[in-house]
C-alpha atoms as a PDB file:
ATOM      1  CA  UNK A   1       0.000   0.000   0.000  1.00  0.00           C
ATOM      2  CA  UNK A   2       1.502   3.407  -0.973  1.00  0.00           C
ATOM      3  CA  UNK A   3       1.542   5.957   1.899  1.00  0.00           C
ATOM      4  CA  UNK A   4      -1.158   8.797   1.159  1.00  0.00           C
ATOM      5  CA  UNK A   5      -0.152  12.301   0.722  1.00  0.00           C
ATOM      6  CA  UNK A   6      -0.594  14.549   3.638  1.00  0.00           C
ATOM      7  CA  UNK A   7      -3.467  16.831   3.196  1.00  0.00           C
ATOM      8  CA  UNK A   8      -0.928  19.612   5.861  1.00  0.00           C
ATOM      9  CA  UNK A   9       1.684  18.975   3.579  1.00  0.00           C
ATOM     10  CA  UNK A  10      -0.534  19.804   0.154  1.00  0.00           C
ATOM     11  CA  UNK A  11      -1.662  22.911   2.080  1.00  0.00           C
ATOM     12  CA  UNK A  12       1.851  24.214   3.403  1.00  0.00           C
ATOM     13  CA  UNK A  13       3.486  23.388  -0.009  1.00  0.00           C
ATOM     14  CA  UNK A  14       0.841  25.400  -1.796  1.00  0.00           C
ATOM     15  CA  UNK A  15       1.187  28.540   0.423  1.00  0.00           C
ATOM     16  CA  UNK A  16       5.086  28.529   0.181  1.00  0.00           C
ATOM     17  CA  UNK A  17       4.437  27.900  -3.467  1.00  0.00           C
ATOM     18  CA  UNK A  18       1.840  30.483  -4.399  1.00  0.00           C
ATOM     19  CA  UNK A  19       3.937  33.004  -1.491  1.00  0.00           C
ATOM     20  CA  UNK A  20       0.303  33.803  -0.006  1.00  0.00           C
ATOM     21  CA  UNK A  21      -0.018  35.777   2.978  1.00  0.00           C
ATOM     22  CA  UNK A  22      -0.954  34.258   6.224  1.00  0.00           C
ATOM     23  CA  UNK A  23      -1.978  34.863   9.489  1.00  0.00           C
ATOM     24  CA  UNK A  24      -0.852  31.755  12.195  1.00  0.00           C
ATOM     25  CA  UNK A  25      -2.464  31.657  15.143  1.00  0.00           C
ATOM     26  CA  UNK A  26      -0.533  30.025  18.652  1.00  0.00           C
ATOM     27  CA  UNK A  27      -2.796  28.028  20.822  1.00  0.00           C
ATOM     28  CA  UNK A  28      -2.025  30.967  23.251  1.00  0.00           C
ATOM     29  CA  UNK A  29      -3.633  33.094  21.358  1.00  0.00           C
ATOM     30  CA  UNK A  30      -0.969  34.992  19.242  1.00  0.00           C
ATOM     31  CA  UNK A  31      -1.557  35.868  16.087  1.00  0.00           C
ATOM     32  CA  UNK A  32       1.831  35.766  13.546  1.00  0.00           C
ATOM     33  CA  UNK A  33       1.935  37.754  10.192  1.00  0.00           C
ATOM     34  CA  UNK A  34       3.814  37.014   6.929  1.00  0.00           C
ATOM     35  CA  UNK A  35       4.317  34.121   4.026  1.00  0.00           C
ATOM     36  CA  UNK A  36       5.327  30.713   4.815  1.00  0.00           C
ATOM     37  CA  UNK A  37       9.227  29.947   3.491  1.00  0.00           C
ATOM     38  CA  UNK A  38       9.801  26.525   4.329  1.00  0.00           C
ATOM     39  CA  UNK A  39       8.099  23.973   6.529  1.00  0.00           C
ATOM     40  CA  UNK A  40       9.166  20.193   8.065  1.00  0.00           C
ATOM     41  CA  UNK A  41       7.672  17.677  10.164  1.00  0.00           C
ATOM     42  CA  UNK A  42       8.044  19.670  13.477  1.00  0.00           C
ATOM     43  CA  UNK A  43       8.095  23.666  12.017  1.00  0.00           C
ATOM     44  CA  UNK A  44       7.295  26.089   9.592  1.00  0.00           C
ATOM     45  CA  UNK A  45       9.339  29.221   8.746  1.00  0.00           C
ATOM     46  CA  UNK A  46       6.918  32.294   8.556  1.00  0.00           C
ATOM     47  CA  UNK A  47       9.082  35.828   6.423  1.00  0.00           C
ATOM     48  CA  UNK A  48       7.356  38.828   7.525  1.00  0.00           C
ATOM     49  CA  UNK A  49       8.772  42.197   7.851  1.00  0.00           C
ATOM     50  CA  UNK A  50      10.650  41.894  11.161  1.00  0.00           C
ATOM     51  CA  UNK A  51      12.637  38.634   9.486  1.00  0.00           C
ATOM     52  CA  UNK A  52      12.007  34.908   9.897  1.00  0.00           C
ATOM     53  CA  UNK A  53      10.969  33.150  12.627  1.00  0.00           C
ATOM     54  CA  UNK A  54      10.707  28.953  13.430  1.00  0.00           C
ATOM     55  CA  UNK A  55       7.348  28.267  14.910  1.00  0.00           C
ATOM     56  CA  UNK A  56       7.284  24.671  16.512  1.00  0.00           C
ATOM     57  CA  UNK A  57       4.335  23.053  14.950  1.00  0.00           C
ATOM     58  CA  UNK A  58       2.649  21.866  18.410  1.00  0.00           C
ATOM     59  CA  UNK A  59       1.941  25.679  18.783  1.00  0.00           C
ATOM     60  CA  UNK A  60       0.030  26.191  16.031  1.00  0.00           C
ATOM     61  CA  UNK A  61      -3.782  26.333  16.452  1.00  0.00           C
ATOM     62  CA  UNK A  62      -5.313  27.724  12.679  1.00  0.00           C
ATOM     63  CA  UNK A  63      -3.025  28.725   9.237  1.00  0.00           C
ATOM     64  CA  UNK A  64      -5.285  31.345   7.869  1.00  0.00           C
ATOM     65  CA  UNK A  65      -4.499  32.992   4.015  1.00  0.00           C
ATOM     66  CA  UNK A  66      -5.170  36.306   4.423  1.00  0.00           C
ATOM     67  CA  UNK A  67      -7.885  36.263   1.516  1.00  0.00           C
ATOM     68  CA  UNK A  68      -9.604  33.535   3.461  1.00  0.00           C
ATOM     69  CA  UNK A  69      -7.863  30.604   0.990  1.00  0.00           C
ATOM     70  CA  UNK A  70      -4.674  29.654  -0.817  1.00  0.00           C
ATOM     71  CA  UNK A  71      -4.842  30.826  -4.371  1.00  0.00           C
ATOM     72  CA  UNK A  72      -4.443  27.679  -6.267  1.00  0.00           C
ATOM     73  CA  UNK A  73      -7.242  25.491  -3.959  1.00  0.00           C
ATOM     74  CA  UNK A  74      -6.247  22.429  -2.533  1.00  0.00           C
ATOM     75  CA  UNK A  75      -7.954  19.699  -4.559  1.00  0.00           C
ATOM     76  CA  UNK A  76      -9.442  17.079  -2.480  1.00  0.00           C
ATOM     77  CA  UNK A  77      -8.636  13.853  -1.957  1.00  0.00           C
ATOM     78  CA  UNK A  78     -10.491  11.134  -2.575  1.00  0.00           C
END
């Protein structure tokens, strides 16, 4: 059985991709601003204005695009 793509994965790779704006929220409550560079099993690199920072996965709550959805839509799986 071939492993199935991640559906994260499909989603991250299409907003470092398409360099769409984002707001990440923290499960405290933070909200971070900027496009997504890179991303791995455990972080994402978020570019905004102030530089790049490494936020650990397990403190992200919600990846929002800023227009509400990545430009190119995710197809879905099946």
């Amino acid at each position: 059985m071939t492993p199935r793509p991640s559906v994260q994965d499909d989603f991250l790779q299409t907003l470092v991709n398409d360099k769409t704006t984002v707001s990440v929220f923290l499960v405290s409550g933070i909200r971070l601003n900027g496009q997504l560079a890179a991303f791995d099993q455990f972080v994402v690199l978020l570019e905004s204005g102030t530089g790049v920072q490494l936020v650990f996965k397990h403190a992200i709550s919600t990846v929002l695009p800023v227009n509400g959805e990545p430009r190119h839509a995710v197809p879905a799986r099946r």
